[in-house]
PDB file of N, CA and C in Angstrom:
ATOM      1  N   UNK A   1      -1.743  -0.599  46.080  1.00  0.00           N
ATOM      2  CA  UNK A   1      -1.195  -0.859  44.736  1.00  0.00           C
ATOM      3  C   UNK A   1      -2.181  -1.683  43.898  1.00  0.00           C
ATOM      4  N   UNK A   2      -2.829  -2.049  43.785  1.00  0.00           N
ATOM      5  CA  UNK A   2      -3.802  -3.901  43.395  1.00  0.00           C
ATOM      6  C   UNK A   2      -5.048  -2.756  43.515  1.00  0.00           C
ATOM      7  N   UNK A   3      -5.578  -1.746  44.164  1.00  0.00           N
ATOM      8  CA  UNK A   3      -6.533  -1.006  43.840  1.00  0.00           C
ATOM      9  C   UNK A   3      -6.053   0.074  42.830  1.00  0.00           C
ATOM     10  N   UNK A   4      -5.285   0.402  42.358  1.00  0.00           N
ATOM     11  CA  UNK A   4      -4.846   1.441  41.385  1.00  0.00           C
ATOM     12  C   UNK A   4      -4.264   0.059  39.947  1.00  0.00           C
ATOM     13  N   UNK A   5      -3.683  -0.907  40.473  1.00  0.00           N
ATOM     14  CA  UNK A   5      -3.955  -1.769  39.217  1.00  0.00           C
ATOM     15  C   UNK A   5      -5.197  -2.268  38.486  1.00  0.00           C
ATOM     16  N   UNK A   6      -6.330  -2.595  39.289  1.00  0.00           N
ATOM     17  CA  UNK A   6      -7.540  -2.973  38.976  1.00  0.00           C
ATOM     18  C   UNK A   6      -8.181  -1.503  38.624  1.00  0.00           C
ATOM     19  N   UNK A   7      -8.000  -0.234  38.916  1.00  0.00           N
ATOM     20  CA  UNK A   7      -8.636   0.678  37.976  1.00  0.00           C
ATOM     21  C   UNK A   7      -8.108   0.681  36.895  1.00  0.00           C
ATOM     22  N   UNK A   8      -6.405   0.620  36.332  1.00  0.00           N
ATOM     23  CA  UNK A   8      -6.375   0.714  35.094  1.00  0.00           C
ATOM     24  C   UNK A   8      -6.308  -0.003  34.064  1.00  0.00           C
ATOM     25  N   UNK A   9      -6.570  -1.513  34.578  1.00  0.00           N
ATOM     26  CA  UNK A   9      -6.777  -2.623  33.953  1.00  0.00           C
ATOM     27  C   UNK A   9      -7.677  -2.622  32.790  1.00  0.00           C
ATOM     28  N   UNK A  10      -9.086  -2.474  32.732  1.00  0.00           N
ATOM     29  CA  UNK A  10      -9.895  -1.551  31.788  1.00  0.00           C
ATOM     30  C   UNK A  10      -9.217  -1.087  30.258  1.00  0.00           C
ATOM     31  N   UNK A  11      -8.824   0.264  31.088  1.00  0.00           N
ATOM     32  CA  UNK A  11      -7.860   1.274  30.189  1.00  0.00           C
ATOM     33  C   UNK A  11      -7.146   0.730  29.621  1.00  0.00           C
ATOM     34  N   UNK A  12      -6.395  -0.347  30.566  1.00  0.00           N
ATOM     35  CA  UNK A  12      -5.294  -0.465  29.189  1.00  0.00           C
ATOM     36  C   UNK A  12      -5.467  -1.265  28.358  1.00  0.00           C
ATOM     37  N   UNK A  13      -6.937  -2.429  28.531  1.00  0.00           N
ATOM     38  CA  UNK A  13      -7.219  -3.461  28.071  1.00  0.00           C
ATOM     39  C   UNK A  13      -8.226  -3.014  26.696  1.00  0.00           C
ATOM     40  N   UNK A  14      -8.110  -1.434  26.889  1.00  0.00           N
ATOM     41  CA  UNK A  14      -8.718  -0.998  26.073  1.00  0.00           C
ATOM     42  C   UNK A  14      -7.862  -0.224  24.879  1.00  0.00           C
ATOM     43  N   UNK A  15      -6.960   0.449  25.563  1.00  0.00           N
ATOM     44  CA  UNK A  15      -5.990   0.584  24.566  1.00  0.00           C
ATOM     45  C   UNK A  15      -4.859  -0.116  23.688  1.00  0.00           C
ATOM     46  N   UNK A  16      -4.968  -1.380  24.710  1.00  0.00           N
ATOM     47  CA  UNK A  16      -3.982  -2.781  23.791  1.00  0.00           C
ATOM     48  C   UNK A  16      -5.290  -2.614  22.901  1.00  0.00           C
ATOM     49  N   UNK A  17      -6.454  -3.100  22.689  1.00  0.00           N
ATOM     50  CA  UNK A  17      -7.597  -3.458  21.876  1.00  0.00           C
ATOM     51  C   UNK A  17      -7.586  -2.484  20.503  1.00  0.00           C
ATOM     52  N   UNK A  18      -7.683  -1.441  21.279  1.00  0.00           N
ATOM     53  CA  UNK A  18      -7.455   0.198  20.189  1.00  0.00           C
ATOM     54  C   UNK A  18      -6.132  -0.503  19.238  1.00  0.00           C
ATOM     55  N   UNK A  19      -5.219  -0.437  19.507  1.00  0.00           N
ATOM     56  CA  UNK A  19      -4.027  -0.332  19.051  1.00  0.00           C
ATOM     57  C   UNK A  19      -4.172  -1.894  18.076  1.00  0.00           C
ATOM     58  N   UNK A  20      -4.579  -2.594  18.595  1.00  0.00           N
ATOM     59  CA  UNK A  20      -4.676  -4.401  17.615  1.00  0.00           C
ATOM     60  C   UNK A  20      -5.765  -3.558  16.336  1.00  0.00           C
ATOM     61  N   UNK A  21      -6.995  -3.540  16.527  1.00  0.00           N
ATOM     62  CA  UNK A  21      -7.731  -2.512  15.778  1.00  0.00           C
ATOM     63  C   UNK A  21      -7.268  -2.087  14.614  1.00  0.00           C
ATOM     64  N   UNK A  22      -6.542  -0.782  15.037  1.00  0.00           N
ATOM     65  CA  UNK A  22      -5.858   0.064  14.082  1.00  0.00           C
ATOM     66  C   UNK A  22      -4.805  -0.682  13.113  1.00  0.00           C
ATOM     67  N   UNK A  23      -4.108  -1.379  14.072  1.00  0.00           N
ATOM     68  CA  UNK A  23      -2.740  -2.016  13.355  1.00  0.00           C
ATOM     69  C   UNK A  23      -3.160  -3.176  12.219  1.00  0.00           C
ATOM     70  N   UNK A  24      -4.708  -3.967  12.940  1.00  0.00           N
ATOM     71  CA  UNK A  24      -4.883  -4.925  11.480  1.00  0.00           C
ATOM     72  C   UNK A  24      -5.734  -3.875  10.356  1.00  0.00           C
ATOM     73  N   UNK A  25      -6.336  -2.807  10.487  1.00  0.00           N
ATOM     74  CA  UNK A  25      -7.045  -1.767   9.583  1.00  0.00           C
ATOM     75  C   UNK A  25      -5.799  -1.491   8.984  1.00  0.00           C
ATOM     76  N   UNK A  26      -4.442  -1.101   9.244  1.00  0.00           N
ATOM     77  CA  UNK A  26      -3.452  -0.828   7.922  1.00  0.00           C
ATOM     78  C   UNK A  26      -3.009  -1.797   7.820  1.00  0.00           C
ATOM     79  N   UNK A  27      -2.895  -2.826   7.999  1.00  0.00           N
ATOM     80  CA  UNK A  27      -2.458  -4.466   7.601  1.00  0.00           C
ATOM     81  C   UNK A  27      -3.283  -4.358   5.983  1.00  0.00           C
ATOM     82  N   UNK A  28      -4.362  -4.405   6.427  1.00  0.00           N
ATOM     83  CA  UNK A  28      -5.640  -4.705   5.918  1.00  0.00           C
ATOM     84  C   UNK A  28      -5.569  -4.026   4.059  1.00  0.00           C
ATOM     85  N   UNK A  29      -5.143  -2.327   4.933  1.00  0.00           N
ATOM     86  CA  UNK A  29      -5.200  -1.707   3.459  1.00  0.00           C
ATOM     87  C   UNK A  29      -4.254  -1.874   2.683  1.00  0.00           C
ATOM     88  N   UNK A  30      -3.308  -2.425   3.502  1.00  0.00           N
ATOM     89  CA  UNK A  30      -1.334  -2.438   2.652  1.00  0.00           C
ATOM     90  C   UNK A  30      -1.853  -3.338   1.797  1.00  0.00           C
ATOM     91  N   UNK A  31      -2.566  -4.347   2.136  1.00  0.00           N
ATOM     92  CA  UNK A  31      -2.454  -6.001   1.742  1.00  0.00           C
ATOM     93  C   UNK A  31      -3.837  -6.079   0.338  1.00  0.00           C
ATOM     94  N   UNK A  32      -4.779  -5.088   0.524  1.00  0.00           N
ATOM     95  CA  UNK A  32      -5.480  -4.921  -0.616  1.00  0.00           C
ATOM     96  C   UNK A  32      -4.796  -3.804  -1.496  1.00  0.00           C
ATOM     97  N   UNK A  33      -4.013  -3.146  -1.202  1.00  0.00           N
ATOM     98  CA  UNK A  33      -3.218  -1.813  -2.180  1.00  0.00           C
ATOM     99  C   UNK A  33      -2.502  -2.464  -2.905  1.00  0.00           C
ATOM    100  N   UNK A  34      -1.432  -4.160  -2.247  1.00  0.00           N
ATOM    101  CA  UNK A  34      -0.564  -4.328  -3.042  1.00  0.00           C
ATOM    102  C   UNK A  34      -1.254  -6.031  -3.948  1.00  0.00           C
ATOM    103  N   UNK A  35      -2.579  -5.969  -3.936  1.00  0.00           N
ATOM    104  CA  UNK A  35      -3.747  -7.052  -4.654  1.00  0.00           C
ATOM    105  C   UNK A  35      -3.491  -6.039  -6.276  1.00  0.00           C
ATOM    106  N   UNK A  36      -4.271  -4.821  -5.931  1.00  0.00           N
ATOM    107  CA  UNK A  36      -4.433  -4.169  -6.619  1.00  0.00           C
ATOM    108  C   UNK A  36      -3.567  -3.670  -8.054  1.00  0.00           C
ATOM    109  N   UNK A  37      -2.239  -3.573  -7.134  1.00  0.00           N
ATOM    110  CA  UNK A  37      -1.006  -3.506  -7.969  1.00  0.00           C
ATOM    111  C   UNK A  37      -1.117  -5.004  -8.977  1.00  0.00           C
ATOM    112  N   UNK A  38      -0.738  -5.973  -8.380  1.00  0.00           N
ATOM    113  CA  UNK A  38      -0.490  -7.048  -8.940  1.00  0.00           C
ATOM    114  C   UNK A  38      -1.695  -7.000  -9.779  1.00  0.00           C
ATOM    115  N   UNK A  39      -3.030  -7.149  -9.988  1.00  0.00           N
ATOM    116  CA  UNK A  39      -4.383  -6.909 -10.643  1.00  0.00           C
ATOM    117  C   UNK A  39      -3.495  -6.031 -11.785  1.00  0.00           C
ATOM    118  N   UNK A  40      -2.787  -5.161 -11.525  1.00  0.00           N
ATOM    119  CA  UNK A  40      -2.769  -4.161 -12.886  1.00  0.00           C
ATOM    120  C   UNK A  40      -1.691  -4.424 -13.539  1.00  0.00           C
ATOM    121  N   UNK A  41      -0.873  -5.513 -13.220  1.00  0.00           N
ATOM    122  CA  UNK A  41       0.903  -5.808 -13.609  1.00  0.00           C
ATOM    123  C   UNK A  41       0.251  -6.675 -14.313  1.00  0.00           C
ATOM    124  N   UNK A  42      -0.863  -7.464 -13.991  1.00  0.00           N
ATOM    125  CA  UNK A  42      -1.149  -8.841 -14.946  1.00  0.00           C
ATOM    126  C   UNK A  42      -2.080  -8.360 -16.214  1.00  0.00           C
ATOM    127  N   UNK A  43      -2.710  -7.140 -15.782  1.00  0.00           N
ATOM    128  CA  UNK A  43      -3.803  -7.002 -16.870  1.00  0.00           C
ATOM    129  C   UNK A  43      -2.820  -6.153 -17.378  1.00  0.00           C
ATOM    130  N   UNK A  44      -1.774  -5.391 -17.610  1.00  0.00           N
ATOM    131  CA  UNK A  44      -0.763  -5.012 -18.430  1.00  0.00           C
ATOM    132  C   UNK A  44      -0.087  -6.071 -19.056  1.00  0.00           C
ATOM    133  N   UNK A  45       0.248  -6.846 -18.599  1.00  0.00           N
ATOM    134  CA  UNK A  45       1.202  -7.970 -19.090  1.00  0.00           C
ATOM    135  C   UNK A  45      -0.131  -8.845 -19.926  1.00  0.00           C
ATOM    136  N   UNK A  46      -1.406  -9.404 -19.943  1.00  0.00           N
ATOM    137  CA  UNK A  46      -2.092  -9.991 -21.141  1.00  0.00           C
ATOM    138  C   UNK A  46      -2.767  -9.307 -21.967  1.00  0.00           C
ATOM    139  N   UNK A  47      -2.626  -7.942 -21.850  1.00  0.00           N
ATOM    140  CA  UNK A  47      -2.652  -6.744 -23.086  1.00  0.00           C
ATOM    141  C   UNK A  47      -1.413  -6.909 -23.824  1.00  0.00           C
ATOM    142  N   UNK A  48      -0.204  -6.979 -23.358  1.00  0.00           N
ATOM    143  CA  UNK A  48       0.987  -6.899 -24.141  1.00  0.00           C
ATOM    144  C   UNK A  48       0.983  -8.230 -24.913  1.00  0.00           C
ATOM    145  N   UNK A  49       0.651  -9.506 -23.927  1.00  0.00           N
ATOM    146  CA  UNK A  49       0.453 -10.721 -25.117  1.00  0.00           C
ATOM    147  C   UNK A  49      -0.410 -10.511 -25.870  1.00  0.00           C
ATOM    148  N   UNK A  50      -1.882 -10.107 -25.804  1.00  0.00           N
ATOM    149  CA  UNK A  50      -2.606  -9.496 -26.784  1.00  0.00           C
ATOM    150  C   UNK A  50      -2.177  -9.339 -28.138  1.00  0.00           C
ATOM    151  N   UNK A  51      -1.379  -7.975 -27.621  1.00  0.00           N
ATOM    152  CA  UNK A  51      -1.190  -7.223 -28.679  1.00  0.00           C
ATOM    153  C   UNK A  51      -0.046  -8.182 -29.848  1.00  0.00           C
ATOM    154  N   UNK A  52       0.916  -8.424 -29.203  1.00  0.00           N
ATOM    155  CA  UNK A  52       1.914  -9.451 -29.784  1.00  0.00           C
ATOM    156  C   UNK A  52       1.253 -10.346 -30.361  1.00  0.00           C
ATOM    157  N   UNK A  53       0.523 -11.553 -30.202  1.00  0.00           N
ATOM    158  CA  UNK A  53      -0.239 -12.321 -31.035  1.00  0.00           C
ATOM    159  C   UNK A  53      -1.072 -11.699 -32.058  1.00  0.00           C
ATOM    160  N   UNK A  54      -1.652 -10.513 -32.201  1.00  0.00           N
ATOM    161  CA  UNK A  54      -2.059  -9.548 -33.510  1.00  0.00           C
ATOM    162  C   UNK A  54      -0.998  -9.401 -34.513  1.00  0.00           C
ATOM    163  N   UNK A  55       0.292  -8.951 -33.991  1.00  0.00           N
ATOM    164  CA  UNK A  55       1.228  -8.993 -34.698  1.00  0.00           C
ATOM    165  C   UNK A  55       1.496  -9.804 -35.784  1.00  0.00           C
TER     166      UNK A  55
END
């Protein structure tokens, strides 16, 4: 048993790794997609004061 655990020890230490990886890469993109949003809610919103102070 302890020789078939120590072969897949590796493997799986490689696929926990894989899987952390991947999971902070869409962390990653959620968390700059929703920068982005906010970036465009604010530069909408001091165009609209903009425009209002022309008024």
């Amino acid at each position: 048993m302890t020789e078939n655990l120590t072969q897949f020890l590796p493997i799986l230490f490689m696929l926990v790794l894989v899987a952390f990886v991947i999971f902070i890469v869409f962390f990653l993109s959620g968390h700059f997609n929703r920068t982005k949003r906010i970036e465009e809610k604010l530069d909408r919103a001091l165009k609209e004061i903009a425009e209002k102070k022309e008024k």
